[in-house]
Protein backbone atom coordinates (compact mmCIF):
# COMPACT_ATOMS: atom_id res chain seq x y z
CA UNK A 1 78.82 107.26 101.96
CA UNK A 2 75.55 108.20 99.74
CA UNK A 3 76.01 107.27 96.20
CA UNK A 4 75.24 110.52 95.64
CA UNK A 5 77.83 112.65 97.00
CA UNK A 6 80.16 109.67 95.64
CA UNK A 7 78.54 110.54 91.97
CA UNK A 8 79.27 113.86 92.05
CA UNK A 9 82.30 114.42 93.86
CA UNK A 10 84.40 111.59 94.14
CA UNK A 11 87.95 113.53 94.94
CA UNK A 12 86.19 114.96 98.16
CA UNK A 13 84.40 111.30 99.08
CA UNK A 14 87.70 109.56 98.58
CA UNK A 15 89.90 111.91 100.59
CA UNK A 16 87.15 111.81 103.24
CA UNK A 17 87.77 107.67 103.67
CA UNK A 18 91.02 107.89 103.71
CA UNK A 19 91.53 110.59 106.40
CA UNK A 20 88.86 109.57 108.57
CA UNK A 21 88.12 105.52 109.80
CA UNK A 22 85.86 103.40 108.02
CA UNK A 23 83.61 101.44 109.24
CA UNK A 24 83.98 98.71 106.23
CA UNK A 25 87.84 97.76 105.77
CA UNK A 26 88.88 98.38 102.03
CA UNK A 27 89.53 94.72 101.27
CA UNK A 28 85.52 94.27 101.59
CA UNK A 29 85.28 95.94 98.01
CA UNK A 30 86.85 93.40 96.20
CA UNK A 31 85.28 90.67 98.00
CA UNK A 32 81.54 92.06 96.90
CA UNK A 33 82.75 92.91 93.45
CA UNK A 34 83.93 89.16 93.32
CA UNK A 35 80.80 87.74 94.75
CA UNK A 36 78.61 89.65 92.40
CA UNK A 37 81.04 88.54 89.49
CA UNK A 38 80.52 84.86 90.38
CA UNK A 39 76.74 84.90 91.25
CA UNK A 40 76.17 86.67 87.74
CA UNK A 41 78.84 83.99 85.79
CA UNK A 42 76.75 81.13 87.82
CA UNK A 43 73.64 82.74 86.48
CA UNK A 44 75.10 82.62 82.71
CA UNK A 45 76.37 79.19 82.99
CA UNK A 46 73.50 77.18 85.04
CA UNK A 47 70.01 79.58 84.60
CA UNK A 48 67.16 79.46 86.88
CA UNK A 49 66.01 76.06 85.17
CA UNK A 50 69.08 73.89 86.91
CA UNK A 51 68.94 75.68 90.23
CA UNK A 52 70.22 72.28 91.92
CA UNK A 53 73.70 72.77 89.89
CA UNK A 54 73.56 76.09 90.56
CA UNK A 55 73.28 75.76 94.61
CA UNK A 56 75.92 73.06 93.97
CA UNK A 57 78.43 75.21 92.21
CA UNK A 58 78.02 79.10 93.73
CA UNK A 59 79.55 78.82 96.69
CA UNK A 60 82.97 77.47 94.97
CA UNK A 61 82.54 79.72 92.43
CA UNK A 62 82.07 83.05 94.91
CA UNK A 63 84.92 81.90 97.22
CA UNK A 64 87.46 81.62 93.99
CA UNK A 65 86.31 84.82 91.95
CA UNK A 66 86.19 87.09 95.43
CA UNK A 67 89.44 85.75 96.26
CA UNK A 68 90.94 86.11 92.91
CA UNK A 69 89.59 89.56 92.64
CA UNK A 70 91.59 90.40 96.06
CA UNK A 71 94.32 89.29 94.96
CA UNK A 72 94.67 91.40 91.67
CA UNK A 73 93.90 94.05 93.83
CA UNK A 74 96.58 93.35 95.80
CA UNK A 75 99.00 92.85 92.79
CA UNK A 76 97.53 96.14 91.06
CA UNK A 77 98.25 98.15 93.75
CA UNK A 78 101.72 96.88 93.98
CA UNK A 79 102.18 97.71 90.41
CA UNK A 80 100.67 100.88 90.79
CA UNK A 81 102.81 101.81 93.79
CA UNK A 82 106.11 100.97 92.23
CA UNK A 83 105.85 102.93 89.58
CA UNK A 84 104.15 105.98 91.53
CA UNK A 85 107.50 105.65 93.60
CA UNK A 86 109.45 105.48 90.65
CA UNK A 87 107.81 108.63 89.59
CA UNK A 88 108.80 110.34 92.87
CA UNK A 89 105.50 109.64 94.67
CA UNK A 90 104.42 109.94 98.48
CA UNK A 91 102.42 107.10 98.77
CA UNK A 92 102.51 104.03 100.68
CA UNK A 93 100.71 100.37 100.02
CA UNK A 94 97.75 101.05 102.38
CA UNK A 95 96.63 103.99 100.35
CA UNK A 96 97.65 102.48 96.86
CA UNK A 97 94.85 99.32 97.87
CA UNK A 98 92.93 101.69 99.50
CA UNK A 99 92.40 103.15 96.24
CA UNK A 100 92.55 100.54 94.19
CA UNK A 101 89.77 99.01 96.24
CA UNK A 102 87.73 102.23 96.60
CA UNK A 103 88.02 102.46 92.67
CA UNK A 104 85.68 99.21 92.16
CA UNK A 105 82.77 101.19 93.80
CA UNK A 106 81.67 101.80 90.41
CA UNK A 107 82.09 98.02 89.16
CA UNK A 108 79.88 96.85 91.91
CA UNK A 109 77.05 99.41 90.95
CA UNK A 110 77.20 98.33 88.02
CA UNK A 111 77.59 94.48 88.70
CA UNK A 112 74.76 95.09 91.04
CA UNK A 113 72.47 96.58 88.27
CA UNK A 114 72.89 93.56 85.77
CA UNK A 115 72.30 90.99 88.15
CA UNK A 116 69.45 92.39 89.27
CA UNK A 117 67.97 92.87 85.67
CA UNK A 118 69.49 89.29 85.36
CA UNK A 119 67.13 87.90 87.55
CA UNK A 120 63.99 89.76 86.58
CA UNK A 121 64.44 88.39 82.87
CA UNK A 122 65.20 84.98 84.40
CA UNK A 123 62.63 84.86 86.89
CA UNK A 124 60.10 86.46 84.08
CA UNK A 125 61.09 83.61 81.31
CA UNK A 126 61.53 86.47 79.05
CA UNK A 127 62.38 85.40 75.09
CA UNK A 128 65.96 84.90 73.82
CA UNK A 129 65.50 88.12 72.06
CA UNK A 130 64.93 89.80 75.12
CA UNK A 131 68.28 88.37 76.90
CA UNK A 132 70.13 88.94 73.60
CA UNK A 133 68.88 92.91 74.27
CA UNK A 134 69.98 92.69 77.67
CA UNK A 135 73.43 91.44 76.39
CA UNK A 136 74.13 94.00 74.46
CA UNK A 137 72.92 96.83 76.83
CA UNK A 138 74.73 95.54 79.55
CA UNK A 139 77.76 94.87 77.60
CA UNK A 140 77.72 98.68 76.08
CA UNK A 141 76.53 100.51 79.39
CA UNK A 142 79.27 98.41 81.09
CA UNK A 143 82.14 100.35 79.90
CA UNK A 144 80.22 103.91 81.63
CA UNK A 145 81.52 102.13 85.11
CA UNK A 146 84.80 101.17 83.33
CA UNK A 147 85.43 104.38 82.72
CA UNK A 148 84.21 105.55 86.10
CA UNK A 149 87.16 103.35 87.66
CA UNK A 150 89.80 103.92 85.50
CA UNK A 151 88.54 107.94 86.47
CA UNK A 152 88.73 107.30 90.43
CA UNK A 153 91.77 105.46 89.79
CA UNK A 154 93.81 108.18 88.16
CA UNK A 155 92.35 111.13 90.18
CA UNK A 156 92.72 109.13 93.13
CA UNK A 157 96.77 108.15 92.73
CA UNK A 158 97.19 111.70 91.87
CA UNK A 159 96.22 112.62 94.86
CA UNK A 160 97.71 110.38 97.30
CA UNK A 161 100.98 110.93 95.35
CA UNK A 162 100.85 114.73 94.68
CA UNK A 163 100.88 114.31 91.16
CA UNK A 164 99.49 115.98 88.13
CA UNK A 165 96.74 114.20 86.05
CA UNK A 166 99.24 113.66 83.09
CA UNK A 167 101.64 111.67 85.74
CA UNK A 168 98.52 109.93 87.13
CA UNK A 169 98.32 108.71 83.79
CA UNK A 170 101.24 107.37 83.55
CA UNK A 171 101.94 105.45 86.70
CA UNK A 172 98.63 104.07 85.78
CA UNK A 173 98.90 103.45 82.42
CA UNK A 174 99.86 99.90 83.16
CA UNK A 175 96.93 99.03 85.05
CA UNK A 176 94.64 101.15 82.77
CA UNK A 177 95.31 98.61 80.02
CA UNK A 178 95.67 95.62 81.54
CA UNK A 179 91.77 96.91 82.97
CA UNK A 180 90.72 97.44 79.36
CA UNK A 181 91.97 94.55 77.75
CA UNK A 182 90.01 92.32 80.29
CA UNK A 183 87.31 94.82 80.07
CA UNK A 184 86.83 93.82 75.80
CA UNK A 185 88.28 90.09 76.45
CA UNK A 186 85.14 89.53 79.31
């Protein structure tokens, strides 16, 4: 899957993995958007200076956050699923976490991204003025790939469901906020 063709025409790239096999199982989404979560979190709390803590604490800290990440994904799609039944959906679990998973492509991008520019401003001992720019512009551009996901997510159910966008909406709508209330709490 080119990021590319995902960009531009998600719908077609998501119908695409679920009809034919992947080659990566959908649970290995929210294990990288976990890992990248803790590496970056490890990075805020320990900096390049105390790399000995940092060693020390990452691997905990990657195993709990991937794992916890899973998990929500698991319970999300549950959520998801029960009310996309109660709605009179088609769907099944399998393609509820299939989508739920596939719809954290855009979180890993972008978690990707900022701990990349993480580490050059680490590794470059750049001023606090400089990581108090970086703040902010991650923290702003971040909500472009939360919007991106809560996008897949709705297009996605209503297509695995047969629904309309307005009733993608609404089976979602539970998720949706419970995704942007973390989104302005973190």
């Amino acid at each position: 899957m080119t990021i590319k063709k995902f960009i531009l025409n998600p719908l077609d790239r998501f119908q695409y993995n679920l009809v034919k096999e992947n080659k990566i199982p959908v649970f290995v989404f929210p294990l990288l958007y976990g890992t990248l979560v803790a590496i970056s979190l490890s990075l805020n709390n320990y900096g390049y200076s105390k790399i000995g803590d940092l060693l020390g604490h990452l691997p905990l800290m990657i195993i709990t956050r991937a794992v916890l990440i899973l998990i929500s994904c698991f319970i999300y799609s549950w959520i998801v699923l029960l009310i996309s039944l109660l709605l009179k959906g088609l769907s099944n679990i399998n393609y509820t976490f299939s989508l739920v998973s596939y719809s954290l492509i855009p979180l890993i991008i972008g978690a990707l991204i900022f701990l990349i520019l993480k580490l050059i401003f680490i590794t470059a001992n750049a001023s606090m003025y400089s990581f108090k720019l970086l703040y902010k512009f991650i923290y702003y551009f971040q909500h472009v790939f939360n919007l991106w996901t809560i996008y897949l997510l709705i297009i996605g159910n209503a297509m695995i469901n047969d629904f309309s966008k307005m009733k993608s909406i609404i089976a979602c709508a539970g998720i949706i906020t419970i995704f942007i209330i973390l989104s302005v709490v973190y």
